[in-house]
Protein backbone atom coordinates (compact mmCIF):
# COMPACT_ATOMS: atom_id res chain seq x y z
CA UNK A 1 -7.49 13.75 0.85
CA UNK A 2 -8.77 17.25 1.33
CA UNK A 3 -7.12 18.22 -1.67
CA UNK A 4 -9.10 15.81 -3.86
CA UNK A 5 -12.02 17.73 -3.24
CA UNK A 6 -10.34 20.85 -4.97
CA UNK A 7 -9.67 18.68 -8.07
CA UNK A 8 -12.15 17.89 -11.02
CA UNK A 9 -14.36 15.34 -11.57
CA UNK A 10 -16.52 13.50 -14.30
CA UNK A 11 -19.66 12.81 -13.42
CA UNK A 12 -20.47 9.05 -14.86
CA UNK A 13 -24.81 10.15 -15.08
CA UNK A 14 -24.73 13.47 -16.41
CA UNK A 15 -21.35 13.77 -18.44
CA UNK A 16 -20.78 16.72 -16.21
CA UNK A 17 -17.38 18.48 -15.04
CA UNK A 18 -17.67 19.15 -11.20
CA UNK A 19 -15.28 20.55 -9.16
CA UNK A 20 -14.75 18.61 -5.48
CA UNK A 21 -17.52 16.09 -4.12
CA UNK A 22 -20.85 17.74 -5.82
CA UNK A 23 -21.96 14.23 -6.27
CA UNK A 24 -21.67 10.88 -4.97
CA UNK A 25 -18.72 8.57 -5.31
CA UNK A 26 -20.18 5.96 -6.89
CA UNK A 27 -21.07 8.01 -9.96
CA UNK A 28 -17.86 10.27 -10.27
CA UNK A 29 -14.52 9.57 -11.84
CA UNK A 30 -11.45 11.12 -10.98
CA UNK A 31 -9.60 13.04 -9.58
CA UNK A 32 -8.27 15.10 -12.67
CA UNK A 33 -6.07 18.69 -12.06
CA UNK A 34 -8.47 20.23 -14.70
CA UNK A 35 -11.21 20.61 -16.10
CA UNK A 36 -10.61 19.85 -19.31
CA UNK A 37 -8.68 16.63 -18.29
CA UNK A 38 -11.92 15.60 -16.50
CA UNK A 39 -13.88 16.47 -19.42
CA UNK A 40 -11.62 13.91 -21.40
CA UNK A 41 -12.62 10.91 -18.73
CA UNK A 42 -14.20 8.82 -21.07
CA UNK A 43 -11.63 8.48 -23.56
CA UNK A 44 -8.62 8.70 -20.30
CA UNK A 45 -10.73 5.51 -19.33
CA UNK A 46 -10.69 3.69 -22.38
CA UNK A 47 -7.19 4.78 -23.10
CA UNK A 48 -6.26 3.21 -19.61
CA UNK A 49 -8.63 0.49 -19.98
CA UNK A 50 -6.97 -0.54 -24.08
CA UNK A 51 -3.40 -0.50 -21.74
CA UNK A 52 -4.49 -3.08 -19.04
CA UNK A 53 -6.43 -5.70 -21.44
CA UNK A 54 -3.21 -5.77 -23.06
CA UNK A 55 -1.01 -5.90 -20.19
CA UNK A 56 -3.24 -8.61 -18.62
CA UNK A 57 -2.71 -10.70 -21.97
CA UNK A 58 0.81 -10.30 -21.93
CA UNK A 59 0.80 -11.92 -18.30
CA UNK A 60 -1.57 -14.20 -19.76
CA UNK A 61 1.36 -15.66 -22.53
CA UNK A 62 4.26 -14.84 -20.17
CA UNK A 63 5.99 -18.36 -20.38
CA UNK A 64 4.36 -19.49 -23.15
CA UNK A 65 7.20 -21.81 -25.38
CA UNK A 66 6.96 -23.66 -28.50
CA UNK A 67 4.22 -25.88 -27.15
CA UNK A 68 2.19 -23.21 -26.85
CA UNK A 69 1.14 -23.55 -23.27
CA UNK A 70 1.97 -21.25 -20.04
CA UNK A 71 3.81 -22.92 -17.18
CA UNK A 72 0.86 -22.80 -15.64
CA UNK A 73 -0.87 -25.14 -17.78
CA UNK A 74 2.42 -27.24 -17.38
């Protein structure tokens, strides 16, 4: 883990790019190798976020037939 806190970070409050821990977990996200990867980290997140909504509703219809209904609803 001690290399983490020679990686970049976006801080969630300010907007900021910090390099290692300059501010508390809760309000960084990260780690990124650069900074201007970690300047990106709203758009990464929203980017990643787009990609699990819709592989969470393609779990969601995994089994779904004709009748329209999952096997779990079966």
């Amino acid at each position: 883990m001690s290399g983490d806190s020679e990686k970049y970070w976006y801080n969630l409050k300010t907007g900021d790019v910090e390099k290692g821990y300059e501010s508390p977990s809760v309000d960084r996200a990260g780690p990124f190798e650069t900074p201007e990867e970690a300047a990106r980290a709203p758009e990464i997140m929203r980017e990643r976020s787009r990609a699990w909504a819709e592989d969470e509703a393609r779990d969601d219809s995994w089994g779904d037939g004709e009748s329209g209904k999952s096997t779990r609803d079966q």
